[in-house]
C-alpha atoms as a PDB file:
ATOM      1  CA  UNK A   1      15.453 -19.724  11.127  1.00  0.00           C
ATOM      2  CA  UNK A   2      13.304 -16.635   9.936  1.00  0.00           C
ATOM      3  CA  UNK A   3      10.045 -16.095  12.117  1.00  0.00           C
ATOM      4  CA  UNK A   4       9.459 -12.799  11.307  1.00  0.00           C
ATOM      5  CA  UNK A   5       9.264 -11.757   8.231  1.00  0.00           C
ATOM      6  CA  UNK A   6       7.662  -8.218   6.198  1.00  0.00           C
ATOM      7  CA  UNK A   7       6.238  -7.847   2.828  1.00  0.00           C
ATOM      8  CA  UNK A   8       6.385  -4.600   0.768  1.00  0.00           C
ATOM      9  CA  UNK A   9       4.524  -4.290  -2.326  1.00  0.00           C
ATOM     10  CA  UNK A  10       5.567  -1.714  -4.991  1.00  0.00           C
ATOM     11  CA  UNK A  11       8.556  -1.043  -3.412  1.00  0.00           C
ATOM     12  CA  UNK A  12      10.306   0.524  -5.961  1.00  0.00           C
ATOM     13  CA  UNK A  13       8.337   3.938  -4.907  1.00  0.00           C
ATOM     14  CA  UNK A  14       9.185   6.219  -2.275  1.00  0.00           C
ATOM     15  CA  UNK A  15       6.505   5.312   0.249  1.00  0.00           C
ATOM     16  CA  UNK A  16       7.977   1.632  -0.698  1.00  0.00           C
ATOM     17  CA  UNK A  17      11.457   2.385  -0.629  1.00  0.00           C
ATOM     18  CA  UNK A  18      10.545   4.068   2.726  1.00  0.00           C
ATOM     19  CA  UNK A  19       9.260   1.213   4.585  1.00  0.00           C
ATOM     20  CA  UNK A  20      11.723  -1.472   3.194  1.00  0.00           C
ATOM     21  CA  UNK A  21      14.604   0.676   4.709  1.00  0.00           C
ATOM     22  CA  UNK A  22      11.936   1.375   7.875  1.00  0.00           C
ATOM     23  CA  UNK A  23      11.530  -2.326   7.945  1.00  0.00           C
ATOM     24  CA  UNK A  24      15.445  -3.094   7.414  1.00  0.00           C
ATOM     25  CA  UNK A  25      16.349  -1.000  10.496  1.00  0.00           C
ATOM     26  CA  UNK A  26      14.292  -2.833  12.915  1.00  0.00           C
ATOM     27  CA  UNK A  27      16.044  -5.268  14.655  1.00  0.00           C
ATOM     28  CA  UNK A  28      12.830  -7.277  15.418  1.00  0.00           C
ATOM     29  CA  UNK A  29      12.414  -8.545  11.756  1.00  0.00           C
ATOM     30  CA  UNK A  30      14.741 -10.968  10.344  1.00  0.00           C
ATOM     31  CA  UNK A  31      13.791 -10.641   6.819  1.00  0.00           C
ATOM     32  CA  UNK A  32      12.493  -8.179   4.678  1.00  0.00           C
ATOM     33  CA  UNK A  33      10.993  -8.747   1.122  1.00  0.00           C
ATOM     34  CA  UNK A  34      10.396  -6.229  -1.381  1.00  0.00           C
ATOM     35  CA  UNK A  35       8.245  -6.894  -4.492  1.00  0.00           C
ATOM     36  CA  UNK A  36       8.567  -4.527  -7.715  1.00  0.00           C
ATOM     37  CA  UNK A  37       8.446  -3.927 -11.242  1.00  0.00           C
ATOM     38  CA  UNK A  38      12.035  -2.637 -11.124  1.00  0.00           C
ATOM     39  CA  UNK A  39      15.104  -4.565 -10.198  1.00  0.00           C
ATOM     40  CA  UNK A  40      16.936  -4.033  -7.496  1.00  0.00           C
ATOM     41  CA  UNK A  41      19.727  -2.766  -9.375  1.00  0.00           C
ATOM     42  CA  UNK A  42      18.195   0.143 -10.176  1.00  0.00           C
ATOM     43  CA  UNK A  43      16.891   0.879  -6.886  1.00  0.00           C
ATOM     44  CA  UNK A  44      20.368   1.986  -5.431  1.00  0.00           C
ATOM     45  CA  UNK A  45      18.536   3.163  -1.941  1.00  0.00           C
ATOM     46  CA  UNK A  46      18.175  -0.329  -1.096  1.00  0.00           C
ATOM     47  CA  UNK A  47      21.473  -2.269  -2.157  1.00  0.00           C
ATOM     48  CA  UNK A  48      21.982  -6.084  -2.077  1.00  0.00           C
ATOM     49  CA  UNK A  49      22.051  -7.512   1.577  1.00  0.00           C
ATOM     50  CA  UNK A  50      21.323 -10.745   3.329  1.00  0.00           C
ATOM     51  CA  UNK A  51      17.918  -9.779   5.017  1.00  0.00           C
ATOM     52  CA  UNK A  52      16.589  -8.362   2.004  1.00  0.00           C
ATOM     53  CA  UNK A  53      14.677 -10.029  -0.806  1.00  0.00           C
ATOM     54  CA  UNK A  54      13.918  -8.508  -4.149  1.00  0.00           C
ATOM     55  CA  UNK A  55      11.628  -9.912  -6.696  1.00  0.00           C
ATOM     56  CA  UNK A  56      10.671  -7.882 -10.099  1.00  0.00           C
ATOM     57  CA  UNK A  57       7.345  -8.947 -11.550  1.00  0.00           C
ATOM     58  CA  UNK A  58       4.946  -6.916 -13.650  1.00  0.00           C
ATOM     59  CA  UNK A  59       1.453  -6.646 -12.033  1.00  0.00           C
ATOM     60  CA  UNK A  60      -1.137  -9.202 -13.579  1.00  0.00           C
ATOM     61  CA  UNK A  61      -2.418 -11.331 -12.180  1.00  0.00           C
ATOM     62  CA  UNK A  62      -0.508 -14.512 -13.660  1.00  0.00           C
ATOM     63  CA  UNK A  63       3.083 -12.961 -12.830  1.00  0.00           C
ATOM     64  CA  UNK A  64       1.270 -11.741  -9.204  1.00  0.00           C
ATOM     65  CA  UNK A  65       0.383 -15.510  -8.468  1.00  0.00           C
ATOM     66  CA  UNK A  66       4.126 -16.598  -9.282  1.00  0.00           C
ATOM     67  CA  UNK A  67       5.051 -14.227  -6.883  1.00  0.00           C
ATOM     68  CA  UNK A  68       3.875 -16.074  -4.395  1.00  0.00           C
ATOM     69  CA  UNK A  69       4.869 -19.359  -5.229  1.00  0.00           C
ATOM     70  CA  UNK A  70       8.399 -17.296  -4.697  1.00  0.00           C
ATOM     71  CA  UNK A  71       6.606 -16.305  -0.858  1.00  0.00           C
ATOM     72  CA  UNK A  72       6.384 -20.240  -0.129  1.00  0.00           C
ATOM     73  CA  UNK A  73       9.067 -20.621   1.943  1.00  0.00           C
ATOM     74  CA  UNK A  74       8.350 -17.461   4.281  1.00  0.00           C
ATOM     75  CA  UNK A  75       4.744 -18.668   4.659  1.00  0.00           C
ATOM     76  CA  UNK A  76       3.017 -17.837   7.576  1.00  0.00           C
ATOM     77  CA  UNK A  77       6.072 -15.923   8.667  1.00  0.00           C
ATOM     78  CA  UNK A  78       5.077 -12.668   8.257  1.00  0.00           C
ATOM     79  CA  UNK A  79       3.880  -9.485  10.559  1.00  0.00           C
ATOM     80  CA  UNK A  80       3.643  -6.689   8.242  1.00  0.00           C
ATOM     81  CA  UNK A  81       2.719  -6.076   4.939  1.00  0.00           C
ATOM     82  CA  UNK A  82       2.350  -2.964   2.809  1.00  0.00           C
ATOM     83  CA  UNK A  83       0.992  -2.705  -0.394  1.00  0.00           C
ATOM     84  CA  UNK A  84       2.186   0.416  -1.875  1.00  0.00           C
ATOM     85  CA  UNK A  85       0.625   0.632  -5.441  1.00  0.00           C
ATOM     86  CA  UNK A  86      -0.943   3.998  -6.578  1.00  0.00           C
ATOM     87  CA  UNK A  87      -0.866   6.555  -9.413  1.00  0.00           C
ATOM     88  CA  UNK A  88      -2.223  10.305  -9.922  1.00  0.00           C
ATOM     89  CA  UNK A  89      -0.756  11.329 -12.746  1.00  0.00           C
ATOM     90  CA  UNK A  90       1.761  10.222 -15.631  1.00  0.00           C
ATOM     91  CA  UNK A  91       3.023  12.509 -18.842  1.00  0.00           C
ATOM     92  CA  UNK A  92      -0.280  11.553 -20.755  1.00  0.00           C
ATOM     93  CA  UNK A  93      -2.910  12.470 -17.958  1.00  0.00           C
ATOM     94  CA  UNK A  94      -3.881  14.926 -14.839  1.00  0.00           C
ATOM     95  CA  UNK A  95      -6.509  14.890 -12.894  1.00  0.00           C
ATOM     96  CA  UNK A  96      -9.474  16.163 -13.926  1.00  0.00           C
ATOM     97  CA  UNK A  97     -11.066  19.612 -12.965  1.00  0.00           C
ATOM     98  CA  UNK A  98     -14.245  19.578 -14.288  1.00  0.00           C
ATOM     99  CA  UNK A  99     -16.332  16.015 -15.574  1.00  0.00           C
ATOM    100  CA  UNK A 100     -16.120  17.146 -19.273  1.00  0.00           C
ATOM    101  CA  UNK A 101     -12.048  16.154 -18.220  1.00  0.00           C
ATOM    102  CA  UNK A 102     -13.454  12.509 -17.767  1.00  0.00           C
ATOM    103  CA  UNK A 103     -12.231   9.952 -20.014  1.00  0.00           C
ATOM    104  CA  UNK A 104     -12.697   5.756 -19.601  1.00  0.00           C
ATOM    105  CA  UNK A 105      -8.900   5.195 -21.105  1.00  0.00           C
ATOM    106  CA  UNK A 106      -8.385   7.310 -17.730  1.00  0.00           C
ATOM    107  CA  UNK A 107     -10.606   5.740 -15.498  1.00  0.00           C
ATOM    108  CA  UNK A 108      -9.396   2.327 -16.658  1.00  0.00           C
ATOM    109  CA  UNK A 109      -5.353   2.833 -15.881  1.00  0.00           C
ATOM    110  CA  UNK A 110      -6.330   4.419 -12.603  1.00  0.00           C
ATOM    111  CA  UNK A 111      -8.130   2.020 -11.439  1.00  0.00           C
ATOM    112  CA  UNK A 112      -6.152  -0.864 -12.410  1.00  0.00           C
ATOM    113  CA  UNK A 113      -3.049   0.428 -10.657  1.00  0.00           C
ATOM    114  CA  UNK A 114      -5.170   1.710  -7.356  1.00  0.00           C
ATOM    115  CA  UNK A 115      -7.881  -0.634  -6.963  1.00  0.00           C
ATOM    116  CA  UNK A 116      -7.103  -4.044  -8.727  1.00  0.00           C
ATOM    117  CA  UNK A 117      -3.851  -4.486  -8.189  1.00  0.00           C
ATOM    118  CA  UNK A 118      -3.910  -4.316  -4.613  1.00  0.00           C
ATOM    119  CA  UNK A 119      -7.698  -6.464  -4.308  1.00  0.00           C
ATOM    120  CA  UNK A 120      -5.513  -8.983  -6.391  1.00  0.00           C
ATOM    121  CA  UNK A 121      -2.907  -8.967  -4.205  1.00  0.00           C
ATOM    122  CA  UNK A 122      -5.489  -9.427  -1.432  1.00  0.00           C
ATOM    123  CA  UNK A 123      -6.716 -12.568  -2.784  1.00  0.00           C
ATOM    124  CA  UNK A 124      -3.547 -14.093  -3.528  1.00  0.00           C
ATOM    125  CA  UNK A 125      -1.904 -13.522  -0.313  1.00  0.00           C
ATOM    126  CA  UNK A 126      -4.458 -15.290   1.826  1.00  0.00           C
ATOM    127  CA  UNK A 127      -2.697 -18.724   1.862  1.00  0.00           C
ATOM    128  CA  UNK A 128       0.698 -17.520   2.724  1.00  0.00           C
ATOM    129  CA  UNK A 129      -0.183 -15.142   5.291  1.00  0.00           C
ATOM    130  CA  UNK A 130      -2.922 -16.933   7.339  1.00  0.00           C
ATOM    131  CA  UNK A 131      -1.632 -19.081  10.795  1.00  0.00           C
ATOM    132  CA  UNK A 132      -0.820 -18.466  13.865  1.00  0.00           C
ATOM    133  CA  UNK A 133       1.435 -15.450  13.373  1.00  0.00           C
ATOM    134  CA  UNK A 134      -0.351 -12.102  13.822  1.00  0.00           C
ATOM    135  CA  UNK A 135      -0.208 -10.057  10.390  1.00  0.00           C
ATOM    136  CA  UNK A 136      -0.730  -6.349   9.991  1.00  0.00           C
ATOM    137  CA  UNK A 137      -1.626  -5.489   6.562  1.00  0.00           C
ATOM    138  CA  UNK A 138      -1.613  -1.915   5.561  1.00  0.00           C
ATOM    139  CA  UNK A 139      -2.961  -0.700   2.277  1.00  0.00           C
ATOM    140  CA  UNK A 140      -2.079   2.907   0.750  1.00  0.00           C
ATOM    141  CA  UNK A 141      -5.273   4.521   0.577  1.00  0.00           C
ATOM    142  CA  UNK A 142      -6.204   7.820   0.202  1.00  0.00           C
ATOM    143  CA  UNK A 143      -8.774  10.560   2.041  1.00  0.00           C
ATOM    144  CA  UNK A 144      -9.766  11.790  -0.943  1.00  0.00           C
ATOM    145  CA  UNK A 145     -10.945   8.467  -1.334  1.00  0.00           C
ATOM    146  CA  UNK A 146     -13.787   9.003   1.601  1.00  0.00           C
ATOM    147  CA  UNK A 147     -16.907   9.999   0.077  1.00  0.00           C
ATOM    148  CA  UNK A 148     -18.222  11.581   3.229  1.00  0.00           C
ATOM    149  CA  UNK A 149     -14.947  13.739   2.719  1.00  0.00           C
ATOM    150  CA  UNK A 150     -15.513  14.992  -0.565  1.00  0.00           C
ATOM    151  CA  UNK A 151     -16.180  18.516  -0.715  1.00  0.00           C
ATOM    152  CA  UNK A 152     -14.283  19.742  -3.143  1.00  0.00           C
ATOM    153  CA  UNK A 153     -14.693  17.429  -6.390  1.00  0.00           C
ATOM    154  CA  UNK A 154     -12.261  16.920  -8.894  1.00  0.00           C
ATOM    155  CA  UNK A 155      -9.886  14.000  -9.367  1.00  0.00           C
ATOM    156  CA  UNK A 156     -12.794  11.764 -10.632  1.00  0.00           C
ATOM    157  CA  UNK A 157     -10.958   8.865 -11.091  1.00  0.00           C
ATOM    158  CA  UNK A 158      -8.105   9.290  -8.156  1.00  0.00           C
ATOM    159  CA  UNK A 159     -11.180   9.647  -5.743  1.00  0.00           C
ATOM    160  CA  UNK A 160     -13.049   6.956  -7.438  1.00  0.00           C
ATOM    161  CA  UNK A 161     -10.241   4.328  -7.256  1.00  0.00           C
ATOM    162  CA  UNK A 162      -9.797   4.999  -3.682  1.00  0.00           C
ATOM    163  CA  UNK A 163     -13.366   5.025  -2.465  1.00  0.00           C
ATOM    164  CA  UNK A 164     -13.461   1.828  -4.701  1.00  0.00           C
ATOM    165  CA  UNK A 165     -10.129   0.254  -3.011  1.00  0.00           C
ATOM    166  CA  UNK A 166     -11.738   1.062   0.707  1.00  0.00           C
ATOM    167  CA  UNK A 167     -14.867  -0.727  -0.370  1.00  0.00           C
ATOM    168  CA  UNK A 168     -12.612  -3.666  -1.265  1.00  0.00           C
ATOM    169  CA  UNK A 169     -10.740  -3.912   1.689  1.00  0.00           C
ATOM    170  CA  UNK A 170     -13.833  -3.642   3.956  1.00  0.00           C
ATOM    171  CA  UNK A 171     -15.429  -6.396   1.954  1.00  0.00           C
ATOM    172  CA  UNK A 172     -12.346  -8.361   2.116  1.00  0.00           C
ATOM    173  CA  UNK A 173     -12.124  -7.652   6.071  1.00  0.00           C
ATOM    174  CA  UNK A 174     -15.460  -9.418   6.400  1.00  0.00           C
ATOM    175  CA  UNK A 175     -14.269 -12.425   4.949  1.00  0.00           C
ATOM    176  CA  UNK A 176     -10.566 -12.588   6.124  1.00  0.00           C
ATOM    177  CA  UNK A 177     -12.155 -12.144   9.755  1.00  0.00           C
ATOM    178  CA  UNK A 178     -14.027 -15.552   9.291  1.00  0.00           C
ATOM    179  CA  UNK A 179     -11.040 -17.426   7.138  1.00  0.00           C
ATOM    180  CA  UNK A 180      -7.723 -15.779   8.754  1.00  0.00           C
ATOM    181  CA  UNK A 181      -8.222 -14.256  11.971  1.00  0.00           C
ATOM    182  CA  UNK A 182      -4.809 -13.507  12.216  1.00  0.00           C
ATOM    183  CA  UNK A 183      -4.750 -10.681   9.840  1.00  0.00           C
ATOM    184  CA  UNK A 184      -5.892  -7.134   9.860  1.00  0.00           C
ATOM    185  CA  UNK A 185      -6.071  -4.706   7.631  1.00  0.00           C
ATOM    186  CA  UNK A 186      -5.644  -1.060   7.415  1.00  0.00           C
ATOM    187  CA  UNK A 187      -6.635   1.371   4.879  1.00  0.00           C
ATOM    188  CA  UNK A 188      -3.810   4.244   5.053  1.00  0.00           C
ATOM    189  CA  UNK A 189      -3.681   8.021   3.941  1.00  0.00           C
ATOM    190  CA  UNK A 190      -0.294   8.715   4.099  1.00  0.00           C
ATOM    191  CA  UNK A 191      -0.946  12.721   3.323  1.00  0.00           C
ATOM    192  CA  UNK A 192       1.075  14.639   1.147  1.00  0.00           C
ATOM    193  CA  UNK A 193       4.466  13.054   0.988  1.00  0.00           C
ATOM    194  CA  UNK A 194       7.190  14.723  -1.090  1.00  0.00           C
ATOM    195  CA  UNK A 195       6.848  11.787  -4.034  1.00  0.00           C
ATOM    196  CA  UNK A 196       6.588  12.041  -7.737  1.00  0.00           C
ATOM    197  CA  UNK A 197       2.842  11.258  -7.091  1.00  0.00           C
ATOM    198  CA  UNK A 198       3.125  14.883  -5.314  1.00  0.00           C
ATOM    199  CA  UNK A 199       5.320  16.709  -7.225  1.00  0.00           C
ATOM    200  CA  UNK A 200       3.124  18.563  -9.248  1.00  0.00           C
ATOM    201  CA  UNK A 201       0.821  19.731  -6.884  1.00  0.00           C
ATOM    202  CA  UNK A 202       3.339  20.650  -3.965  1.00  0.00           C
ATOM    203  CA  UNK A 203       3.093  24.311  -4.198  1.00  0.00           C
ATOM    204  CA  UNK A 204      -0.127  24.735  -3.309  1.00  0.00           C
ATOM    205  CA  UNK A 205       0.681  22.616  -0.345  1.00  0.00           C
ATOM    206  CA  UNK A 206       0.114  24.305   3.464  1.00  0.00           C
ATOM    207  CA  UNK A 207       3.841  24.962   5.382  1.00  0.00           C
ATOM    208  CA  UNK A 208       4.557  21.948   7.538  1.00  0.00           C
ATOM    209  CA  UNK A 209       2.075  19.388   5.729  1.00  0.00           C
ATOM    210  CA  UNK A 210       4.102  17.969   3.150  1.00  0.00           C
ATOM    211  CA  UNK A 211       5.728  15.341   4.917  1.00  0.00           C
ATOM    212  CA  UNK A 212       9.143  13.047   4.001  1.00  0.00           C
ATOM    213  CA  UNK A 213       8.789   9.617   3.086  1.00  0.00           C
ATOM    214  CA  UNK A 214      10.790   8.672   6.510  1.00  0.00           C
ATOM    215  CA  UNK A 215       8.319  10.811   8.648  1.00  0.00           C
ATOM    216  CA  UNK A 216       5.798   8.245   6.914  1.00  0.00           C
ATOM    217  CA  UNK A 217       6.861   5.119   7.056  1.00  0.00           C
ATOM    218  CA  UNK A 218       7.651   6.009  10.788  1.00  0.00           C
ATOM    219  CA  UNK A 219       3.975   6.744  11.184  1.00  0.00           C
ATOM    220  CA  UNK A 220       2.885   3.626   9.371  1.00  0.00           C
ATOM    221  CA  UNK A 221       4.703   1.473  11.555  1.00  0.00           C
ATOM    222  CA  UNK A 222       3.877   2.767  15.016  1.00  0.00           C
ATOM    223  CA  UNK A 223       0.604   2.441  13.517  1.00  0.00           C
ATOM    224  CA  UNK A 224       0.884  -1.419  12.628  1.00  0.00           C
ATOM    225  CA  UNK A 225       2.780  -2.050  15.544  1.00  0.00           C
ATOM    226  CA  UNK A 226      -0.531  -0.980  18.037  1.00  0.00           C
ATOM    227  CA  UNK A 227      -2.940  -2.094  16.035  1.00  0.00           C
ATOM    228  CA  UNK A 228      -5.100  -4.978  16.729  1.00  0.00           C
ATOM    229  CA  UNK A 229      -7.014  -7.914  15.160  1.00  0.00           C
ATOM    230  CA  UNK A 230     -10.118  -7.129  15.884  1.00  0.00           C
ATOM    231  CA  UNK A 231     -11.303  -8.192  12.714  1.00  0.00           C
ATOM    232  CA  UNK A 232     -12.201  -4.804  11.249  1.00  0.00           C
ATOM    233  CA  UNK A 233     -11.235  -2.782   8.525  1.00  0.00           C
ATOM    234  CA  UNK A 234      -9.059   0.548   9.217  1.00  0.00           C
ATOM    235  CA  UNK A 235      -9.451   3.827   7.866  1.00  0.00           C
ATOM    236  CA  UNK A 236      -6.619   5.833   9.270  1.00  0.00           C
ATOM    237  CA  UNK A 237      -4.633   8.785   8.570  1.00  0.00           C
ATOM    238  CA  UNK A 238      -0.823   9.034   9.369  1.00  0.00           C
ATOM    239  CA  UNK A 239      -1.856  10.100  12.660  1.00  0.00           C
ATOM    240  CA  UNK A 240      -3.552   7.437  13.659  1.00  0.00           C
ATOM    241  CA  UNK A 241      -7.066   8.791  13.530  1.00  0.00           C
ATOM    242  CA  UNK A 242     -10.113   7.551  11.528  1.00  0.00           C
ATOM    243  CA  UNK A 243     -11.228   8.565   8.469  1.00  0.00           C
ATOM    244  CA  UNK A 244     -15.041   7.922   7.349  1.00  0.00           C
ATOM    245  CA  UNK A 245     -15.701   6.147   4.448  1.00  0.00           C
END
């Protein structure tokens, strides 16, 4: 009988890829299911095993909600979920330098993959996580998504999906704390990671802060593991320490 169960959204990435196998190596969870819009074929990190779960969907919000019909049978089952969605950059955009670089084809793609997808998410997962089980749920965020934080400019619509996605979750903390006590969520900033998200930008990176995906997804789970439902909303960086909004 499975009673404790993790979820990992966009897991197909390497922050996802990292805390499936994180996840997979802990002999406290008895299942492990990873959500993508790649199948697990071509994902050859993370080959075909009996505590591991892979389901491809594409992210709107009709194929999201048959997703979980797929979750049924794990309902209320599961400790820790990560939802690992996010994009910088592609071969058609960068981010922008100055606000003459600001375009709404941008603005839209950016925020779909770093704000909606995940606030979707949010709203569909409320029946099959909330019971009696304790559920950690830990968002990829960003700090350049804290406005007090931004000093620098640039990245208008990175920054602006982020600060939007925080202002999600803590509205969705409000209400989760009155309709599912049992859950808790945590706005993450991984920091650099060496990812494609990264890749072109690594250079300028200082020694010793451009961390591996395993260094992460260590991080994130220590994190989840202490954290507590206090009904609150999270801002944290991979240390552990708070980030203002």
């Amino acid at each position: 009988m499975i009673h404790n169960s993790v979820l990992v959204l966009g897991a197909s990435g390497g922050l996802g890829q990292a805390m499936v196998k994180k996840f997979l190596a802990d002999p406290k969870v008895d299942l492990v299911v990873a959500v993508s819009q790649q199948i697990q074929a071509s994902v050859p990190e993370l080959p075909v095993r009996d505590d591991l779960v892979w389901i491809q969907s594409e992210y709107h919000e009709q194929a999201m909600a048959e997703v979980i019909v797929q979750l049924d049978p794990f309902k209320a089952t599961f400790s820790r979920v990560c939802i690992c969605h996010g994009i910088l950059h592609d071969a058609d955009m960068r981010p922008e330098k100055r606000f003459e670089d600001v375009s709404a084809e941008v603005l839209r793609k950016i925020f779909q993959a770093n704000s909606i997808v995940p606030a979707l998410w949010l709203k569909l997962l409320h029946r099959i996580l909330q019971g009696k089980q304790p559920c950690i749920v830990a968002v990829f965020s960003a700090r350049v998504g804290s406005t007090a934080d931004n000093r620098l400019g640039g990245w208008y619509a990175y920054r602006a999906s982020k600060a939007a996605l925080n202002s999600l979750l803590q509205t969705y903390a409000v209400e989760y704390a009155r309709r599912a006590k049992n859950i808790k969520l945590i706005a993450f900033h991984p920091g650099t990671t060496d990812t494609q998200l990264s890749k072109p930008f690594q250079a300028s990176v200082p020694e010793g802060k451009l961390f591996t995906t395993d260094f992460v997804a260590d991080q994130l789970a220590q994190i989840m593991a202490s954290a507590e439902l206090d009904g609150q909303l999270s801002f944290l960086d991979w240390e552990g320490k708070t980030i203002p909004f």
